[in-house]
N, C-alpha and C. Protein backbone atom coordinates (compact mmCIF):
# COMPACT_ATOMS: atom_id res chain seq x y z
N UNK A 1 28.16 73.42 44.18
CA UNK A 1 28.34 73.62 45.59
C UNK A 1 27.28 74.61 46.06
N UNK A 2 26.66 74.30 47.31
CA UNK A 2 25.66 74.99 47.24
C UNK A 2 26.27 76.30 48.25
N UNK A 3 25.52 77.22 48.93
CA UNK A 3 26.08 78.42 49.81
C UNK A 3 25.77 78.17 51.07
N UNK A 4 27.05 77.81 51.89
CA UNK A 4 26.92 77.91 52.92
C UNK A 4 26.18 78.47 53.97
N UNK A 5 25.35 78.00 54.81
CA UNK A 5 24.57 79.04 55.81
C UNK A 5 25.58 79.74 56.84
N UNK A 6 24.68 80.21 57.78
CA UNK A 6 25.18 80.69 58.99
C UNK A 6 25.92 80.04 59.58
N UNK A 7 24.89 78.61 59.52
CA UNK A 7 25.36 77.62 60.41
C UNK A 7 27.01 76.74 60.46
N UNK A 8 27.10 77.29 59.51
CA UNK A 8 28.83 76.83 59.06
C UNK A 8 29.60 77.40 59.84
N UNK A 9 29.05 79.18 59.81
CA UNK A 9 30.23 80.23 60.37
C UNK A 9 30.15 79.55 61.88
N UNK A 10 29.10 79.08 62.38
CA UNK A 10 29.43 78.78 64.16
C UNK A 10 29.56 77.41 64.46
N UNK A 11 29.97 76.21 63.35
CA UNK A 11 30.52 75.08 63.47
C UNK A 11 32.13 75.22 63.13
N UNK A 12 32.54 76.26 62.31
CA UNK A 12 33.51 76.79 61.89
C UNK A 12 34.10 77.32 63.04
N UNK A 13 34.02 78.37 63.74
CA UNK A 13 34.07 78.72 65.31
C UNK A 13 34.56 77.71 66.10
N UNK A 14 33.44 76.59 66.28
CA UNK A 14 33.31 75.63 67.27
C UNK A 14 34.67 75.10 66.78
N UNK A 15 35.33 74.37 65.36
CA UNK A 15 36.40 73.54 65.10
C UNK A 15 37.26 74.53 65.18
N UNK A 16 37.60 75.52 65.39
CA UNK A 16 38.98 76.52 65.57
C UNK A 16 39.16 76.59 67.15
N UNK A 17 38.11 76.21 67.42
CA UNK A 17 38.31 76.34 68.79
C UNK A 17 38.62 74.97 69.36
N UNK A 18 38.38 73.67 69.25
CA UNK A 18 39.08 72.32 69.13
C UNK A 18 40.16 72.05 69.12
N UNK A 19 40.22 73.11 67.76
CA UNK A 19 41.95 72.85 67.03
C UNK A 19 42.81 73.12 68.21
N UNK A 20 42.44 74.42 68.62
CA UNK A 20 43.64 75.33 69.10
C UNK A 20 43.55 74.57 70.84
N UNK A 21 42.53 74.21 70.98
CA UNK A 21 42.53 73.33 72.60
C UNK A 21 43.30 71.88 72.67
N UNK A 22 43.25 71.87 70.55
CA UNK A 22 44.16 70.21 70.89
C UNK A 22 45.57 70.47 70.45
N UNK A 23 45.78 71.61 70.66
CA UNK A 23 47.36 71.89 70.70
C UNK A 23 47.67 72.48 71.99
N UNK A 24 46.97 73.74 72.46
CA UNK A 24 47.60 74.42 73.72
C UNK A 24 47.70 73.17 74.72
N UNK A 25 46.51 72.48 74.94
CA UNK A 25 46.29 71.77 76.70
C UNK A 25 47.23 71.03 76.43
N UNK A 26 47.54 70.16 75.13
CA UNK A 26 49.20 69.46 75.81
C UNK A 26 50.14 70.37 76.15
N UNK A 27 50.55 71.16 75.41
CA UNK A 27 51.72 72.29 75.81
C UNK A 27 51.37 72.74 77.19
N UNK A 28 49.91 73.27 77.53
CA UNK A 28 50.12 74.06 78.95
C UNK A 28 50.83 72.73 80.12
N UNK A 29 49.89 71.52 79.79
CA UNK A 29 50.57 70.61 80.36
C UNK A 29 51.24 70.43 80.93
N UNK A 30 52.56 69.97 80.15
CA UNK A 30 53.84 70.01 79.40
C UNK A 30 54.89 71.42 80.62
N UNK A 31 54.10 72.52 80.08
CA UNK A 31 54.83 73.42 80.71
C UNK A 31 54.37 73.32 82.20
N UNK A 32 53.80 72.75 82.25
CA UNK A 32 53.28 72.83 84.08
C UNK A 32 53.96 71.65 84.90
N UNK A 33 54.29 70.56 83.86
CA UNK A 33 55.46 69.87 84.64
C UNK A 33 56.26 69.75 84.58
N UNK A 34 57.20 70.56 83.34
CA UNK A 34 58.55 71.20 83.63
C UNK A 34 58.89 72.01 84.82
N UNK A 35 57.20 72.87 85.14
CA UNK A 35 57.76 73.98 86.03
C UNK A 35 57.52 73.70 87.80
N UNK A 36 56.90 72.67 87.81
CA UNK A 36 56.83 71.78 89.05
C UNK A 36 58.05 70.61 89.15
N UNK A 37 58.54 70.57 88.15
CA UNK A 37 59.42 69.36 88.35
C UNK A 37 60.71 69.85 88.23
N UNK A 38 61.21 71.26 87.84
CA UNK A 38 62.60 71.30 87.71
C UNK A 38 62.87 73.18 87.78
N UNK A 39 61.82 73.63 88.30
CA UNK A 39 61.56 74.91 89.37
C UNK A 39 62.87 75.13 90.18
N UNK A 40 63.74 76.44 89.68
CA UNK A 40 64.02 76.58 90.51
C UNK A 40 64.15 77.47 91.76
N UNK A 41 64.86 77.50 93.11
CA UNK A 41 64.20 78.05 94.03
C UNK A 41 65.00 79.66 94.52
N UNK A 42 64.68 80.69 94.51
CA UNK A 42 65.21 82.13 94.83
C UNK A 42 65.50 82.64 93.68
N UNK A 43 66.06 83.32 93.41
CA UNK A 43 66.11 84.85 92.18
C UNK A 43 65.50 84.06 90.81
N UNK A 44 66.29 82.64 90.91
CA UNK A 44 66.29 82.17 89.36
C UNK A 44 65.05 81.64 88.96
N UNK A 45 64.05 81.68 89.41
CA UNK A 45 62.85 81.57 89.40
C UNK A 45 62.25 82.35 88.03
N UNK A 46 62.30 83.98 88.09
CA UNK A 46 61.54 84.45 86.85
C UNK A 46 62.48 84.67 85.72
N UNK A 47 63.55 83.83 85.47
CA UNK A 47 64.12 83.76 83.86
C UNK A 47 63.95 81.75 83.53
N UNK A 48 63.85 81.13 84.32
CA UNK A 48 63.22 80.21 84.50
C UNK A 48 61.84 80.28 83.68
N UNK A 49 61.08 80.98 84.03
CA UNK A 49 59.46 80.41 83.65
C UNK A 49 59.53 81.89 82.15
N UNK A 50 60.40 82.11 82.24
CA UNK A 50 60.44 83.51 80.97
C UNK A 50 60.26 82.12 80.03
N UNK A 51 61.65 81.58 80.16
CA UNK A 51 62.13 80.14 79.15
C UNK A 51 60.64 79.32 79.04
N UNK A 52 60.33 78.69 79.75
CA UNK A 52 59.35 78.10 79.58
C UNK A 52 58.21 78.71 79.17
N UNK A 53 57.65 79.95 79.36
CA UNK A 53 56.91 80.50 78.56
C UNK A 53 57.23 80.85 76.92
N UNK A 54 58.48 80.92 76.57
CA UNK A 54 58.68 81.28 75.45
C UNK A 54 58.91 79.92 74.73
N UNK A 55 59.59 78.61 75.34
CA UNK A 55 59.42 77.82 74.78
C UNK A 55 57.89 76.98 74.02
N UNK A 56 57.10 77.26 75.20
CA UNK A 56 55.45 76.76 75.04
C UNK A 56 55.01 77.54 74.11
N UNK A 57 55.10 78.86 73.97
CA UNK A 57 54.89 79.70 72.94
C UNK A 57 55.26 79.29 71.48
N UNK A 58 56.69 78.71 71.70
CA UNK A 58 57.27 78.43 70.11
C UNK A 58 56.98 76.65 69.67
N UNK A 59 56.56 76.05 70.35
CA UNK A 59 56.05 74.42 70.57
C UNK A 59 54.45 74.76 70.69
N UNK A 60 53.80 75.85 71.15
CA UNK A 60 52.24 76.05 70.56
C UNK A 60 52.44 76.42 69.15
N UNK A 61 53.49 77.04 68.65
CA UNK A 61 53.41 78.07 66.57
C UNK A 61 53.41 76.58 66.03
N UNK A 62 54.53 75.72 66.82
CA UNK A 62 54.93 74.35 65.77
C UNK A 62 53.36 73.46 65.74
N UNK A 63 52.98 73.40 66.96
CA UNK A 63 51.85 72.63 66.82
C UNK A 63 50.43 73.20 65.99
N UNK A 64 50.31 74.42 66.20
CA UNK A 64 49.63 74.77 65.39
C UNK A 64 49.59 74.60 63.88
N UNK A 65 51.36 75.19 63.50
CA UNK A 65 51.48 75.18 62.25
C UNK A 65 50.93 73.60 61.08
N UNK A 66 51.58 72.33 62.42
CA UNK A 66 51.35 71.39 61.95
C UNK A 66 49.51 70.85 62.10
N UNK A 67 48.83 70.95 63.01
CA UNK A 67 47.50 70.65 62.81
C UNK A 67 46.81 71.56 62.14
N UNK A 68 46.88 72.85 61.43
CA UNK A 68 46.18 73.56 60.47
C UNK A 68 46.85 73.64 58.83
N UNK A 69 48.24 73.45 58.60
CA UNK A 69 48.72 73.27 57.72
C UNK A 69 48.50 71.92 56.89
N UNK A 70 49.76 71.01 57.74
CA UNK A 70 50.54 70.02 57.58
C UNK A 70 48.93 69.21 57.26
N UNK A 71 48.59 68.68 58.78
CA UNK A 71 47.64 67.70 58.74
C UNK A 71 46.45 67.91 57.71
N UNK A 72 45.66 69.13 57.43
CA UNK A 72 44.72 69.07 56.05
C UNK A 72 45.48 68.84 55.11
N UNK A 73 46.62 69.12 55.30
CA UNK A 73 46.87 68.67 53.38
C UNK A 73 47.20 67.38 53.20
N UNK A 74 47.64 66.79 54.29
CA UNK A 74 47.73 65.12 54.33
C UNK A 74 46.55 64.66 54.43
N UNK A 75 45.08 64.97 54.99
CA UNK A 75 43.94 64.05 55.41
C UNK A 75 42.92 64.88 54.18
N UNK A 76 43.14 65.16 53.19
CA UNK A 76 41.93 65.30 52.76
C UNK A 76 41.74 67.11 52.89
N UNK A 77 41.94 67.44 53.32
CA UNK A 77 41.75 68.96 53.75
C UNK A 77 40.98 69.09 55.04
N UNK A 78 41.17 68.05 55.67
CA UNK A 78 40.54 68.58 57.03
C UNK A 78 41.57 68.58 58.22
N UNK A 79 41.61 69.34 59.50
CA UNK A 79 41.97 69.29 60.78
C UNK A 79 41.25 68.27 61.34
N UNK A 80 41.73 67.18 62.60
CA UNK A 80 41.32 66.75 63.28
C UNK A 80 39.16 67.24 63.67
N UNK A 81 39.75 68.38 64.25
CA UNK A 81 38.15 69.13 64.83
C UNK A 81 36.97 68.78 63.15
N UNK A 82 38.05 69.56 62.29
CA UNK A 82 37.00 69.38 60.95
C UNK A 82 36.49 68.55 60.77
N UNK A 83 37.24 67.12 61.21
CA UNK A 83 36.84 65.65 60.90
C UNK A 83 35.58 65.44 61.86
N UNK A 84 36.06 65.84 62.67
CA UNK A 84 34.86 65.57 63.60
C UNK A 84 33.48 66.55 63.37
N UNK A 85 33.49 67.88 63.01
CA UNK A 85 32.27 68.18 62.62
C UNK A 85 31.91 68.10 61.04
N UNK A 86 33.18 67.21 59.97
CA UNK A 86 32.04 67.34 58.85
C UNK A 86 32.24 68.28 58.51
N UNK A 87 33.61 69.17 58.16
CA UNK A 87 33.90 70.29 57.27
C UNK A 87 35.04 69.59 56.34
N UNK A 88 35.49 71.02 55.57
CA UNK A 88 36.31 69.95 54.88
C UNK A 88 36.73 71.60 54.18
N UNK A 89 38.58 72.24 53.57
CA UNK A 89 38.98 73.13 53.14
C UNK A 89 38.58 72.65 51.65
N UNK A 90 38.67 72.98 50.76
CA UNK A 90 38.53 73.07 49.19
C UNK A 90 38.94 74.27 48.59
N UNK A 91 39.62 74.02 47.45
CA UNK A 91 39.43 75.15 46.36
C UNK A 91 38.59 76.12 45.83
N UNK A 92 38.27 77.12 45.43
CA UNK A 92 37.05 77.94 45.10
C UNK A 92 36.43 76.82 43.52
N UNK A 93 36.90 76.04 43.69
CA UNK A 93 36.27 74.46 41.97
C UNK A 93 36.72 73.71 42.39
N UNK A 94 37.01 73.18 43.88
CA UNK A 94 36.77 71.91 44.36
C UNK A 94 37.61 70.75 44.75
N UNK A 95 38.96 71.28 44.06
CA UNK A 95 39.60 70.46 44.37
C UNK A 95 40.41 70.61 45.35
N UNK A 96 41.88 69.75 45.79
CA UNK A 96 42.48 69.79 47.34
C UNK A 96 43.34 70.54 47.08
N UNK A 97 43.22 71.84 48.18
CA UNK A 97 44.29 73.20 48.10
C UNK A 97 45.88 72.55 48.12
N UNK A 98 46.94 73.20 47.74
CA UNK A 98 48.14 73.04 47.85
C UNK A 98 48.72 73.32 49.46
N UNK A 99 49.89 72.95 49.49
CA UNK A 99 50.45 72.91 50.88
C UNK A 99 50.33 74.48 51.04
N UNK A 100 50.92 75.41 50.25
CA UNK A 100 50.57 76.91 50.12
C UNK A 100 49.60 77.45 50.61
N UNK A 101 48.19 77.01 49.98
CA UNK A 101 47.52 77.97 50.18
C UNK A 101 46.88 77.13 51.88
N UNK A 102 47.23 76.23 52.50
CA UNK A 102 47.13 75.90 53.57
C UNK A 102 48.09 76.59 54.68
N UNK A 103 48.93 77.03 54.07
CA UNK A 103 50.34 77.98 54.80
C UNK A 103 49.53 79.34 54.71
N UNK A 104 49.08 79.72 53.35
CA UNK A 104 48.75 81.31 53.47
C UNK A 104 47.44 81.37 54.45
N UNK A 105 46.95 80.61 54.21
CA UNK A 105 45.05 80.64 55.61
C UNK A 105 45.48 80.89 56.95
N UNK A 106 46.70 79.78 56.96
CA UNK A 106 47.58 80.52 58.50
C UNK A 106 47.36 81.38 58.79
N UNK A 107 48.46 81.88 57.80
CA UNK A 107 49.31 83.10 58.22
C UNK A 107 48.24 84.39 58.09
N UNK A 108 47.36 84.10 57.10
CA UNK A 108 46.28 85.23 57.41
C UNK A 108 45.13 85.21 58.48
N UNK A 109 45.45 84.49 59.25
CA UNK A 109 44.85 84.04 60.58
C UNK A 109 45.13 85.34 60.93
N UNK A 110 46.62 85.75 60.85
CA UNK A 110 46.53 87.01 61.91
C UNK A 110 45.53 88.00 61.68
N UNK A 111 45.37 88.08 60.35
CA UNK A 111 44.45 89.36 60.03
C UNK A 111 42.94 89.05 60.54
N UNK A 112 42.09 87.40 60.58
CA UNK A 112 41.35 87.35 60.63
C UNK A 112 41.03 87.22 62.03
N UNK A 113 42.05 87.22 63.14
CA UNK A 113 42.22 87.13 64.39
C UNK A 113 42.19 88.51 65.08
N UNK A 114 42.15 89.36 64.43
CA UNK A 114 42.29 91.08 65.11
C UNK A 114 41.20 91.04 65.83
N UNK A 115 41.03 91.57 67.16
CA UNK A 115 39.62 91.78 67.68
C UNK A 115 39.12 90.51 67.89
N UNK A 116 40.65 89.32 68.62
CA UNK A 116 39.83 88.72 69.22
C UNK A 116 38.98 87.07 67.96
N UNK A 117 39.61 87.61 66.77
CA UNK A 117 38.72 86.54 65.48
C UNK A 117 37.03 87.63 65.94
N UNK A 118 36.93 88.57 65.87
CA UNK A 118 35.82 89.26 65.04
C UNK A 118 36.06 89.71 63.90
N UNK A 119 37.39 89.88 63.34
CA UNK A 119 37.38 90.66 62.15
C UNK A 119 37.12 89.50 61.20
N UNK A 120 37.45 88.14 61.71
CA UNK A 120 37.40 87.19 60.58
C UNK A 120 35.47 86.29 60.55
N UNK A 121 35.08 86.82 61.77
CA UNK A 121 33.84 86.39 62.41
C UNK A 121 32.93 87.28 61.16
N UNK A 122 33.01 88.93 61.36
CA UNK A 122 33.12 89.72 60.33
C UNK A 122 32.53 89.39 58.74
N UNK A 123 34.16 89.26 58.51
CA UNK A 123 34.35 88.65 56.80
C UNK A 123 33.35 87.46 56.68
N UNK A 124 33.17 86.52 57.46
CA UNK A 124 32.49 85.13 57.29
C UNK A 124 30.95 85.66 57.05
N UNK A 125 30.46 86.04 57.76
CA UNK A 125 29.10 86.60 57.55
C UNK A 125 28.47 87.68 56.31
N UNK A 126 29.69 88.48 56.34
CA UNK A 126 29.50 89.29 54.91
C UNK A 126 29.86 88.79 53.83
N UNK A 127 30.09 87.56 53.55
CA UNK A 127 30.89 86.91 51.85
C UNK A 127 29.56 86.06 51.60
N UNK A 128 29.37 86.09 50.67
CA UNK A 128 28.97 84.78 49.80
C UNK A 128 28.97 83.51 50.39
N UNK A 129 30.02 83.12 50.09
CA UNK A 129 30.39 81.48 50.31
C UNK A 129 31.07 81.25 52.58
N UNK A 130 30.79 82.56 52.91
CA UNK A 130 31.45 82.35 54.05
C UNK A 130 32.76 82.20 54.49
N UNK A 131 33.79 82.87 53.71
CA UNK A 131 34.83 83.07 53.77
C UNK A 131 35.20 83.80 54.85
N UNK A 132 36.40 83.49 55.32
CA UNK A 132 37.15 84.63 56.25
C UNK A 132 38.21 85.05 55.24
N UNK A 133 39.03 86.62 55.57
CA UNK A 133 40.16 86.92 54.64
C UNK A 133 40.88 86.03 53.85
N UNK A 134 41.49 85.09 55.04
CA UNK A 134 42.90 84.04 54.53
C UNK A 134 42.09 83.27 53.32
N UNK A 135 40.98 82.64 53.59
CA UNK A 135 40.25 82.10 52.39
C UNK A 135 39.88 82.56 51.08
N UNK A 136 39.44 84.09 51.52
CA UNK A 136 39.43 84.29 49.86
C UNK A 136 40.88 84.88 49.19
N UNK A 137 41.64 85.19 50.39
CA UNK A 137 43.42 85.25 49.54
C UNK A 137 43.63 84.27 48.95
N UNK A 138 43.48 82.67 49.54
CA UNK A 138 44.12 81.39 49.10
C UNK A 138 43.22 81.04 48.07
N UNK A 139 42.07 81.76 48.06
CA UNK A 139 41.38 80.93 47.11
C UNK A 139 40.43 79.57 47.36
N UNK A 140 40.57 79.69 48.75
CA UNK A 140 39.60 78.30 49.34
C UNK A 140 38.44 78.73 50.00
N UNK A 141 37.70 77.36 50.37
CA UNK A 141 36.02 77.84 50.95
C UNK A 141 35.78 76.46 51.89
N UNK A 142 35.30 76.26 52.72
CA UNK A 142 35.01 75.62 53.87
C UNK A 142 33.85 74.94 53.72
N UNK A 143 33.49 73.77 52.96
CA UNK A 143 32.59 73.15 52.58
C UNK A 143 32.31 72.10 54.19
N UNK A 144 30.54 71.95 54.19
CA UNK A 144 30.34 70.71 54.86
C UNK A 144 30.50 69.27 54.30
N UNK A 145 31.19 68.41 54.79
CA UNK A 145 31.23 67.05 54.23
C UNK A 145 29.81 66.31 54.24
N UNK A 146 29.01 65.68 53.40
CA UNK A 146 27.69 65.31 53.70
C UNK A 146 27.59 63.69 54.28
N UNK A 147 27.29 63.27 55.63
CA UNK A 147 27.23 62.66 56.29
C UNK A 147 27.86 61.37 55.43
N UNK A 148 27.26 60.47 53.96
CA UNK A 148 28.03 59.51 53.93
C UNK A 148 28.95 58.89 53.15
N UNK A 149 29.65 60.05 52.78
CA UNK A 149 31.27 60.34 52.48
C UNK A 149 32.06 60.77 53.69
N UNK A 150 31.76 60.95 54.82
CA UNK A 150 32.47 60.91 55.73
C UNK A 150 32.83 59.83 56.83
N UNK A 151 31.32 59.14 56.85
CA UNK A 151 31.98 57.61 57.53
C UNK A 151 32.90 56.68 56.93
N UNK A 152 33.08 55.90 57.22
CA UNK A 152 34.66 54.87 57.09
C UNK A 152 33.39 54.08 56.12
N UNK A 153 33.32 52.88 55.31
CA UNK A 153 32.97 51.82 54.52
C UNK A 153 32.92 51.21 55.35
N UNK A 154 32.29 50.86 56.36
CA UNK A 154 32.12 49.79 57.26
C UNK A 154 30.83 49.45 57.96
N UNK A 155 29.86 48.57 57.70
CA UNK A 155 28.19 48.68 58.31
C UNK A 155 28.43 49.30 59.49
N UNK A 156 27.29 50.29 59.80
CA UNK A 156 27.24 50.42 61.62
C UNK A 156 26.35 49.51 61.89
N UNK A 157 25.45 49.55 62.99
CA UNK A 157 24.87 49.14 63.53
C UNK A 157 23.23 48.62 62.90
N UNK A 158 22.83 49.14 61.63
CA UNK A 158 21.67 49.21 61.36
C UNK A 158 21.65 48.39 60.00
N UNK A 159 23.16 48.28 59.53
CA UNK A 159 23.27 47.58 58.24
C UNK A 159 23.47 48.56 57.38
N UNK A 160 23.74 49.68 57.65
CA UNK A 160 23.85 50.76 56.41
C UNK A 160 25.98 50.45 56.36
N UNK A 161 26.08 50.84 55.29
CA UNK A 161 27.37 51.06 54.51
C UNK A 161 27.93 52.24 54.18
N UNK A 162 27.34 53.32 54.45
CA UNK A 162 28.00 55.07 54.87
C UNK A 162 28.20 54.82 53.15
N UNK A 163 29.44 55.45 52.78
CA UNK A 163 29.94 56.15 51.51
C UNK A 163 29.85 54.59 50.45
N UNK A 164 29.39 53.37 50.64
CA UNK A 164 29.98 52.37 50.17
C UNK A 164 28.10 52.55 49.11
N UNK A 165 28.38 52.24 47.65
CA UNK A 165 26.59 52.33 47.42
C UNK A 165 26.32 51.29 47.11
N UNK A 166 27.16 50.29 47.20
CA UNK A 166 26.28 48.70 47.29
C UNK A 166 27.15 47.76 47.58
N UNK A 167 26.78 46.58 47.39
CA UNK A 167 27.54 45.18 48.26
C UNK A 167 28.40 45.14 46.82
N UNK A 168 28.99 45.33 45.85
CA UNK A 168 29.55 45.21 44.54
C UNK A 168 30.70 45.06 44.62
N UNK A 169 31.53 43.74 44.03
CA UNK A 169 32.75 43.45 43.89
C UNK A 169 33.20 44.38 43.08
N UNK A 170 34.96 44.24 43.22
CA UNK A 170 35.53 44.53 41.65
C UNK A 170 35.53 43.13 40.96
N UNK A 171 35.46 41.98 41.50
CA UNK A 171 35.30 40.90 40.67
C UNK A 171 33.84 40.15 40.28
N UNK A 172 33.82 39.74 39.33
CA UNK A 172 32.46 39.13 38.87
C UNK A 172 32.35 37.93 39.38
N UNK A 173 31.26 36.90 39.65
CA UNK A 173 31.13 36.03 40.37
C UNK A 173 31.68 34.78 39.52
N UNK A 174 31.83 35.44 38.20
CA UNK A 174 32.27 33.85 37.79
C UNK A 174 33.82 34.09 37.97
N UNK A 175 34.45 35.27 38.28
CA UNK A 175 35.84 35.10 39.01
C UNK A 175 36.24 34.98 39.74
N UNK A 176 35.35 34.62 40.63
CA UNK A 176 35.65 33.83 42.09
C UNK A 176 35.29 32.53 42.07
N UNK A 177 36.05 31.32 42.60
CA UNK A 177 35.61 29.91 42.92
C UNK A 177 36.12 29.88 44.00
N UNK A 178 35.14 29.64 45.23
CA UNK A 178 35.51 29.43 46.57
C UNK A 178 35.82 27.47 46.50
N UNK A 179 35.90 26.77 45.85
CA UNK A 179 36.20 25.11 45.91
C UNK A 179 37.82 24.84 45.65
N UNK A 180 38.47 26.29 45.10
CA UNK A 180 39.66 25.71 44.66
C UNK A 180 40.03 25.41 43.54
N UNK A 181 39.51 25.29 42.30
CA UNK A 181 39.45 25.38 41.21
C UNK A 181 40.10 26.38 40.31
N UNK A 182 40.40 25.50 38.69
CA UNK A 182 40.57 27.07 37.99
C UNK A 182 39.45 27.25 37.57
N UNK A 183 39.42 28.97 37.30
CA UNK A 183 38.61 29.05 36.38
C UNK A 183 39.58 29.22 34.44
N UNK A 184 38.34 28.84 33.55
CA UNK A 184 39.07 28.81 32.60
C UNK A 184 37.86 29.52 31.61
N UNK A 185 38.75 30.58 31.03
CA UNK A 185 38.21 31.09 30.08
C UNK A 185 37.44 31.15 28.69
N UNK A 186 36.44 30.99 28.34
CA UNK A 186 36.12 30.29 26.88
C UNK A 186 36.11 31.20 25.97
């Protein structure tokens, strides 16, 4: 694995910041047409939007929890955003972190979130491999995916095949008969 540049720490940035926009804007949403649609009118107004603020609050932890947890450990180790820029969580030897240490990166979010995510902005620039705290607690590192292991097996446009490295069956040609036939073994 080679060492991450700079350039990780501010694509890294860029997908935390994705993440967290593809959880809040449904919730703010959400809470904006609860509070236009079932508003109510004189005193009861500010324990009203208390609720709805605290609910959006606890439906932003769930959504979060599930697109930084849940979803890398189901897709490979990536978030949605990751997918899209071509990162990918790993082990400090490579292989796919446990549901754990996808729970502990969380939760040490808080620490790497002090100041705003400078303290974790911080850590990323001063490590080695570009770690923030929660990463080198869990033991993981934030690899780039290299362009063609990340496309789907499917030609684009030019005739290329992304991750696929040649036209190669699992079957040999004398195990296929397109006429209908058996084949028979000698």
């Amino acid at each position: 694995m080679t060492r991450p540049g700079p350039g990780t720490v501010w694509r890294r940035l860029v997908q935390f910041l994705l993440d967290e926009l593809l959880v809040f804007v449904p919730m703010l949403l959400l809470a904006i047409a609860v509070v236009w649609l079932f508003h109510p009118h004189g005193t009861g107004l500010r324990p009203f939007l208390e609720v709805v603020v605290y609910t959006m609050l606890g439906l932003d932890f769930l959504g979060l929890v599930f697109v930084m947890v849940w979803w890398p450990y189901r897709h490979g180790g990536q978030t949605p955003a990751m997918r899209w820029l071509r990162l990918r969580v790993e082990t400090a030897d490579g292989a796919h972190p446990s549901l754990g240490a996808f729970a502990l990166r969380e939760l040490l979010m808080l620490v790497d979130g002090f100041a705003w995510g400078l303290a974790g902005l911080v850590v990323m620039m001063c490590t080695p491999r570009r770690q923030r705290f929660g990463d080198i607690v869990a033991r993981t590192v934030v690899v780039r995916v290299p362009r063609s292991a990340h496309h789907a097996a499917f030609p684009g446009p030019d005739g290329d095949l992304g991750a696929v490295a040649g036209a190669e069956l699992a079957l040999g040609r004398a195990d296929v008969r397109l006429d209908g036939g058996q084949r028979h073994h000698q």
